[in-house]
Protein backbone atom coordinates (compact mmCIF):
# COMPACT_ATOMS: atom_id res chain seq x y z
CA UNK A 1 0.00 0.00 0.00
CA UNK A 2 1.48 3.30 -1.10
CA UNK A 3 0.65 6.42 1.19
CA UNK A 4 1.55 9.81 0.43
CA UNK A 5 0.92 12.74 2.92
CA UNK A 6 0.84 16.08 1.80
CA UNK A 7 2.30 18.77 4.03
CA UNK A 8 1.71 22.62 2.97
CA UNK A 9 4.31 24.97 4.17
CA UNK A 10 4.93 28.56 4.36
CA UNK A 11 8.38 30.13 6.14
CA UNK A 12 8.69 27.26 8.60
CA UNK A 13 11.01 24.75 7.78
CA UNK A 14 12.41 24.39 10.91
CA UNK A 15 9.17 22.27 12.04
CA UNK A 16 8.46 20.76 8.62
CA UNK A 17 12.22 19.20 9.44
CA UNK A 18 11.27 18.10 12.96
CA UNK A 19 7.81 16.31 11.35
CA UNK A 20 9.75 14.77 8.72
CA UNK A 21 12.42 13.31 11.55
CA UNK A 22 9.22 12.53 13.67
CA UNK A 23 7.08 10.45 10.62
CA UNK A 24 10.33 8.80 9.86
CA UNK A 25 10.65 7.50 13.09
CA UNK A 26 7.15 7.13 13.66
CA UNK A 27 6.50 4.71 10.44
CA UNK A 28 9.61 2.51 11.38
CA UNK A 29 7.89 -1.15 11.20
CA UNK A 30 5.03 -0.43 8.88
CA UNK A 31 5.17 -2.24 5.95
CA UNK A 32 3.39 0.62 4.13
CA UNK A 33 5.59 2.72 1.68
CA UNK A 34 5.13 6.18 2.93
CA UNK A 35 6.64 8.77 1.11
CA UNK A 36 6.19 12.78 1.47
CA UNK A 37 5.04 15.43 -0.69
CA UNK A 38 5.63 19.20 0.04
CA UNK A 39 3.53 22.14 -0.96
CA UNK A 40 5.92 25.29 -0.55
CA UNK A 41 4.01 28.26 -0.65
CA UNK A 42 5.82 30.87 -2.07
CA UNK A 43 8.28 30.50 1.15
CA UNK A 44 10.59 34.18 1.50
CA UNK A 45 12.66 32.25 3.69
CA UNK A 46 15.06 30.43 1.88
CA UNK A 47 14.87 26.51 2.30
CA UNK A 48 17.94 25.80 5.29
CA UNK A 49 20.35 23.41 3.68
CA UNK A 50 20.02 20.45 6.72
CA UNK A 51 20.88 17.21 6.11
CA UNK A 52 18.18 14.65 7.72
CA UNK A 53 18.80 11.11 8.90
CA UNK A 54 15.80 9.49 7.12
CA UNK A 55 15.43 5.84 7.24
CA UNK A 56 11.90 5.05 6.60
CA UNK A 57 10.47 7.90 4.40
CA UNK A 58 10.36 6.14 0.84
CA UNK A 59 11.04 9.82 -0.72
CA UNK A 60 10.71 13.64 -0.05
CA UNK A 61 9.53 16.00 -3.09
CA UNK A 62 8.96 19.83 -3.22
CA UNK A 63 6.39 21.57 -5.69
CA UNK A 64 6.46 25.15 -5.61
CA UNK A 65 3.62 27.67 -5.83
CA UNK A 66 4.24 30.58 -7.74
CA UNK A 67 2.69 32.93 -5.39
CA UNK A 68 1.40 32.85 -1.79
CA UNK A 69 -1.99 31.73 -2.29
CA UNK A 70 -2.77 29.83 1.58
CA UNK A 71 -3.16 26.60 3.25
CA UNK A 72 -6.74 25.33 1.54
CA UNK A 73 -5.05 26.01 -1.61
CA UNK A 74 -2.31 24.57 -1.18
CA UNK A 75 -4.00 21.86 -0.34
CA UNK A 76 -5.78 21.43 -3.45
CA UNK A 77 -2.83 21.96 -5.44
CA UNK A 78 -1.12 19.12 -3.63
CA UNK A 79 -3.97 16.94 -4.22
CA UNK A 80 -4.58 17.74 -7.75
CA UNK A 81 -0.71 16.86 -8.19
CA UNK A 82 -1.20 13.99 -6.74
CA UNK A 83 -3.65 12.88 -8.71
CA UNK A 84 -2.40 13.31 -11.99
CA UNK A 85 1.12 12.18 -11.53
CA UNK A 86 1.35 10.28 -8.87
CA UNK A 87 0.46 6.56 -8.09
CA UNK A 88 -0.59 6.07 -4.87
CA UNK A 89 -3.57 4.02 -2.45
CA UNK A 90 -3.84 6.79 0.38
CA UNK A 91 -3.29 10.77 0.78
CA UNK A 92 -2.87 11.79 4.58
CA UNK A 93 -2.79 15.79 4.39
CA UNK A 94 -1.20 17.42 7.58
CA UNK A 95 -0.18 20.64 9.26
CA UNK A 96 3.65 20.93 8.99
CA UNK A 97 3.65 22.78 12.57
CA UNK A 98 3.19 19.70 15.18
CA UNK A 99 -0.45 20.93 15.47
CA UNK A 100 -1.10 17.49 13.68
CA UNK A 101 0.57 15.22 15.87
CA UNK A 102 2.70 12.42 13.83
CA UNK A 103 2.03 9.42 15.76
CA UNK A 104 -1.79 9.59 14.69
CA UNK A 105 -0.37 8.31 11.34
CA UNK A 106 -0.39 5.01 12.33
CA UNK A 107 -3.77 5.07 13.50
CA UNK A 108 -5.28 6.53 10.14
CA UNK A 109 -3.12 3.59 8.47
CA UNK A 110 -4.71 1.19 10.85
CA UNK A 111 -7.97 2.17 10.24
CA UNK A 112 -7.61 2.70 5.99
CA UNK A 113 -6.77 -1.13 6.34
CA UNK A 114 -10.12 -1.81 8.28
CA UNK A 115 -12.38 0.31 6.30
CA UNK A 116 -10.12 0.46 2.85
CA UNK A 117 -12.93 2.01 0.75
CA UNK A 118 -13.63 4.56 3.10
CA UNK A 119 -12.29 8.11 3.85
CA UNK A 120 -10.84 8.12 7.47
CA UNK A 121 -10.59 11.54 9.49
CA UNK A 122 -8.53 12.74 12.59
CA UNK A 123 -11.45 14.48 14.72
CA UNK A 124 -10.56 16.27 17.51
CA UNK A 125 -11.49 15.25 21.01
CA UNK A 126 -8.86 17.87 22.68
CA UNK A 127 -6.98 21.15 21.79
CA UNK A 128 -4.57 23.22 22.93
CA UNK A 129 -5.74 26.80 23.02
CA UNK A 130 -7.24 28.83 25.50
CA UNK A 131 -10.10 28.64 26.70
CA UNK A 132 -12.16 31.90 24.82
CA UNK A 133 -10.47 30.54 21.73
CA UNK A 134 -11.95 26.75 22.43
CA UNK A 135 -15.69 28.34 23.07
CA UNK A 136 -15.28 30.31 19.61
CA UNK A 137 -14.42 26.84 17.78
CA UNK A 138 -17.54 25.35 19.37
CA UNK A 139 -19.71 27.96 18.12
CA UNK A 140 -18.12 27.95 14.73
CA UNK A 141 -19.04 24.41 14.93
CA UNK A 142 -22.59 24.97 15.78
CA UNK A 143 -23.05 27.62 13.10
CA UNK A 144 -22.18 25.47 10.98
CA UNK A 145 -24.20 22.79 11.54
CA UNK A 146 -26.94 25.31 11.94
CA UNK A 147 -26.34 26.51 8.44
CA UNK A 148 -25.63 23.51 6.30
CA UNK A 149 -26.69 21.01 8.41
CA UNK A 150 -22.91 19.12 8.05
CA UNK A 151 -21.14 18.22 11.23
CA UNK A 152 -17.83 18.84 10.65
CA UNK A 153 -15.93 17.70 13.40
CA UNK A 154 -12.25 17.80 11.04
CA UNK A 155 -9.76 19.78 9.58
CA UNK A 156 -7.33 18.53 6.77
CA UNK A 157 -5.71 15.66 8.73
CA UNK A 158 -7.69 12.84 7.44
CA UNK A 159 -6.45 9.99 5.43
CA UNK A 160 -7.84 10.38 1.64
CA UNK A 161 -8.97 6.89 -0.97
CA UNK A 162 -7.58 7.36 -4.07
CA UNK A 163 -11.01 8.06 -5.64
CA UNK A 164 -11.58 10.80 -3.19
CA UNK A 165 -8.56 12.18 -4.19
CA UNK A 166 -9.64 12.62 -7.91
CA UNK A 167 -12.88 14.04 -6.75
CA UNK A 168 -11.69 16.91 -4.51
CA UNK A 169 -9.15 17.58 -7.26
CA UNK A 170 -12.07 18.44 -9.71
CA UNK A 171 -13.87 20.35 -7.00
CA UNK A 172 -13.82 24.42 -7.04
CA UNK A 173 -14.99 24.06 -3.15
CA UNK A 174 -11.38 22.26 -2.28
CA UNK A 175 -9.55 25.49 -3.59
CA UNK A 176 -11.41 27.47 -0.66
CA UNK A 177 -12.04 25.33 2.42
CA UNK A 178 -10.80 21.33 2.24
CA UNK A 179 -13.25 20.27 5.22
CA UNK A 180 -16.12 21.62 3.37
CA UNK A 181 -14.97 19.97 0.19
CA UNK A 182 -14.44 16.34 1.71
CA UNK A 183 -18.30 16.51 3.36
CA UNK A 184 -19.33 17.02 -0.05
CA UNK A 185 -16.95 14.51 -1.85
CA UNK A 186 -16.89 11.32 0.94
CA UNK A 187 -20.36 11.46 3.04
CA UNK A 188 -19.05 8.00 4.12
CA UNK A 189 -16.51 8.35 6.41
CA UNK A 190 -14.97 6.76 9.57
CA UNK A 191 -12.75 8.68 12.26
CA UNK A 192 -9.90 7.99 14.58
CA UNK A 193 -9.47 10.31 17.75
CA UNK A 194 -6.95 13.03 17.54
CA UNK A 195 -5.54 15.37 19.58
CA UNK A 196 -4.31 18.69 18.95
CA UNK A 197 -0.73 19.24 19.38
CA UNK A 198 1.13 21.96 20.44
CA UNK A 199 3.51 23.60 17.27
CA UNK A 200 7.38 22.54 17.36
CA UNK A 201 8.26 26.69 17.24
CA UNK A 202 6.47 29.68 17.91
CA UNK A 203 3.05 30.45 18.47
CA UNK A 204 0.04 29.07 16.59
CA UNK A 205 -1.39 30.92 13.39
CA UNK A 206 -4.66 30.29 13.67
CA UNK A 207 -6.09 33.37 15.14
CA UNK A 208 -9.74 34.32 15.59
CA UNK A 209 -9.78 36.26 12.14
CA UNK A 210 -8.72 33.16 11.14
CA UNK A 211 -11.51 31.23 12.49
CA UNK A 212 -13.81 33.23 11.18
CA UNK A 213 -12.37 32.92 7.73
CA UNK A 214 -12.06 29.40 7.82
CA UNK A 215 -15.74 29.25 9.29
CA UNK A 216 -17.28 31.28 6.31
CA UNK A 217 -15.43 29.25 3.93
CA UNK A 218 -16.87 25.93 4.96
CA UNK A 219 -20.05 27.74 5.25
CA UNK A 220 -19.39 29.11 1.67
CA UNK A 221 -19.28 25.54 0.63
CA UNK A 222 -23.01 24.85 1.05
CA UNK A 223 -24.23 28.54 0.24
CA UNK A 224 -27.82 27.47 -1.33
CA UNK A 225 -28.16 25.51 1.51
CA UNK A 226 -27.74 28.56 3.50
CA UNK A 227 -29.82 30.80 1.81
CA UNK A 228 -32.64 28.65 2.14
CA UNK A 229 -32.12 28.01 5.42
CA UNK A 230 -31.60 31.82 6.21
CA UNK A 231 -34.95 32.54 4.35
CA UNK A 232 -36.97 29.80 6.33
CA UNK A 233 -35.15 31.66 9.43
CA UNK A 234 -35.89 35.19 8.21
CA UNK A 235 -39.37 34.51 7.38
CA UNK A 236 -40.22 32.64 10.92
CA UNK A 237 -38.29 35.13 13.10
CA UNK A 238 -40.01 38.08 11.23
CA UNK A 239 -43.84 36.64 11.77
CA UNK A 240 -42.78 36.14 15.60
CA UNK A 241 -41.40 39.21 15.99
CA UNK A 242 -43.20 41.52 13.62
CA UNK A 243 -45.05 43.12 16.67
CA UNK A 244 -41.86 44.37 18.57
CA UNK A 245 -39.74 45.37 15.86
CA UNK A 246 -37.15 47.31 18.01
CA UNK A 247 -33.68 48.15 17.43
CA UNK A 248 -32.72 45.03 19.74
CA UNK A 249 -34.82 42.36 17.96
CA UNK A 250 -33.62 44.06 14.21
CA UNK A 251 -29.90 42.94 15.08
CA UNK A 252 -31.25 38.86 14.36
CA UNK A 253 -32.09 40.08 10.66
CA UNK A 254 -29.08 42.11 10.40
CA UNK A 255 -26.97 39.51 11.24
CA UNK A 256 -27.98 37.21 8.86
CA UNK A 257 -28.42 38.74 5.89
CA UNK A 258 -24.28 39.82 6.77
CA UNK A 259 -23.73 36.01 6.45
CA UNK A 260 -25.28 35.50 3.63
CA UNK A 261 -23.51 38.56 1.73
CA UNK A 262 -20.30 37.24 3.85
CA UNK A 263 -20.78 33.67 2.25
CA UNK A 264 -21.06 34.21 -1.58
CA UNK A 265 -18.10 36.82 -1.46
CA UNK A 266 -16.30 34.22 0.35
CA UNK A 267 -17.57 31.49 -2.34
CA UNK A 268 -16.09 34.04 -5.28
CA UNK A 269 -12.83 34.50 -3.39
């Protein structure tokens, strides 16, 4: 069974080094053939010459974006690279900060092998940020469930069937949010439990502007769904409330009709 995971990376190659040194060590035994693939996305920082003691990795290869175009699109350029020149069983896309913890590999192997047809994901049953950032993620979760009616308990750290692979790769939605993309491309899938790790260097990226984006482009994903929702909403909250129209009960309508504006400009972006 050939597995390749797909690690986007932008001006940290210090921990994309560490993970590399980490999967290596963490693969030693599987008879898989694991091999790496490399998304650099339009790095400033020049790549550090370091010379890694690699015993398991099958190979290492770089692709370079032109320009600095983000992690979901990097992403989808991986995968679409993948998929027309590579040959492989399995595509395990991960964070190249820690944040996706290494030794979950082997569980997301484990479980391919039990359920080989089906997509597997990493869902997240602890993180590590605070605790205003934690209650944000839960109601970005909510919202979205609200909204689209998906439950999407994942990020990118899943572990991909080859046919899933080619579908997301001929998918506009994967070029915007990857999560989004999959609950539209694989709505069977099976999970393993992951935990969010802490990065190898520096501080986490993801802040809550970033949150939000990442919310409205999963959102984005499902925008007819969301419109009709938002009208049903609209339409019900309006009757019930059409005798105390106040400033206070006007914010509900506001609100949403921002989300839905926020959603289709995401969509075009």
């Amino acid at each position: 069974m050939k597995v390749k995971i797909l690690i986007p990376n932008y001006n940290d190659w210090q921990s994309v080094f560490k993970l590399l040194e980490n999967i290596d060590l963490v693969i030693a035994g599987l008879k898989e053939e694991v091999s790496v693939l490399i998304v650099n996305d339009a790095s400033t920082e020049q790549r550090p010459e370091i010379s890694l003691n690699l015993n398991n990795l099958k190979s290492i290869q770089v692709i370079n974006m032109k320009e600095n175009r983000g992690h979901a699109r990097c992403n989808a350029a991986g995968l679409k690279y993948i998929n027309e020149k590579e040959d492989v069983d399995y595509v395990i896309p991960m964070d190249g900060d820690g944040e996706d913890r290494p030794e979950e590999i082997r569980h997301l192997i484990e479980k391919a092998k039990e359920y080989p047809d089906t997509v597997i994901t990493a869902n997240r049953i602890k993180r590590s940020e605070g605790l205003l950032f934690k209650f944000c993620y839960l109601i970005h979760k909510y919202l979205t469930f609200v909204f689209t009616g998906q439950s999407i308990k994942f990020g990118n750290y899943t572990c991909l069937t080859k046919s899933v692979v080619d579908k997301m790769s001929k998918e506009a939605a994967t070029w915007s949010s990857f999560s989004g993309s999959l609950s539209k491309a694989a709505k069977d899938r099976r999970s393993v439990p992951s935990i969010r790790g802490p990065r190898y260097f520096g501080p986490s990226k993801m802040s809550f502007i970033s949150l939000l984006k990442h919310s409205l482009s999963i959102v984005a994903v499902y925008k007819f769904t969301v419109l009709i929702r938002s009208i049903i909403f609209l339409a019900v909250y309006i009757f019930l409330v059409s005798q105390y129209i106040s400033v206070v009960t006007f914010i509900p309508i506001v609100l949403v009709v921002v989300l839905i504006i926020s959603v289709f400009r995401s969509f075009r972006t």
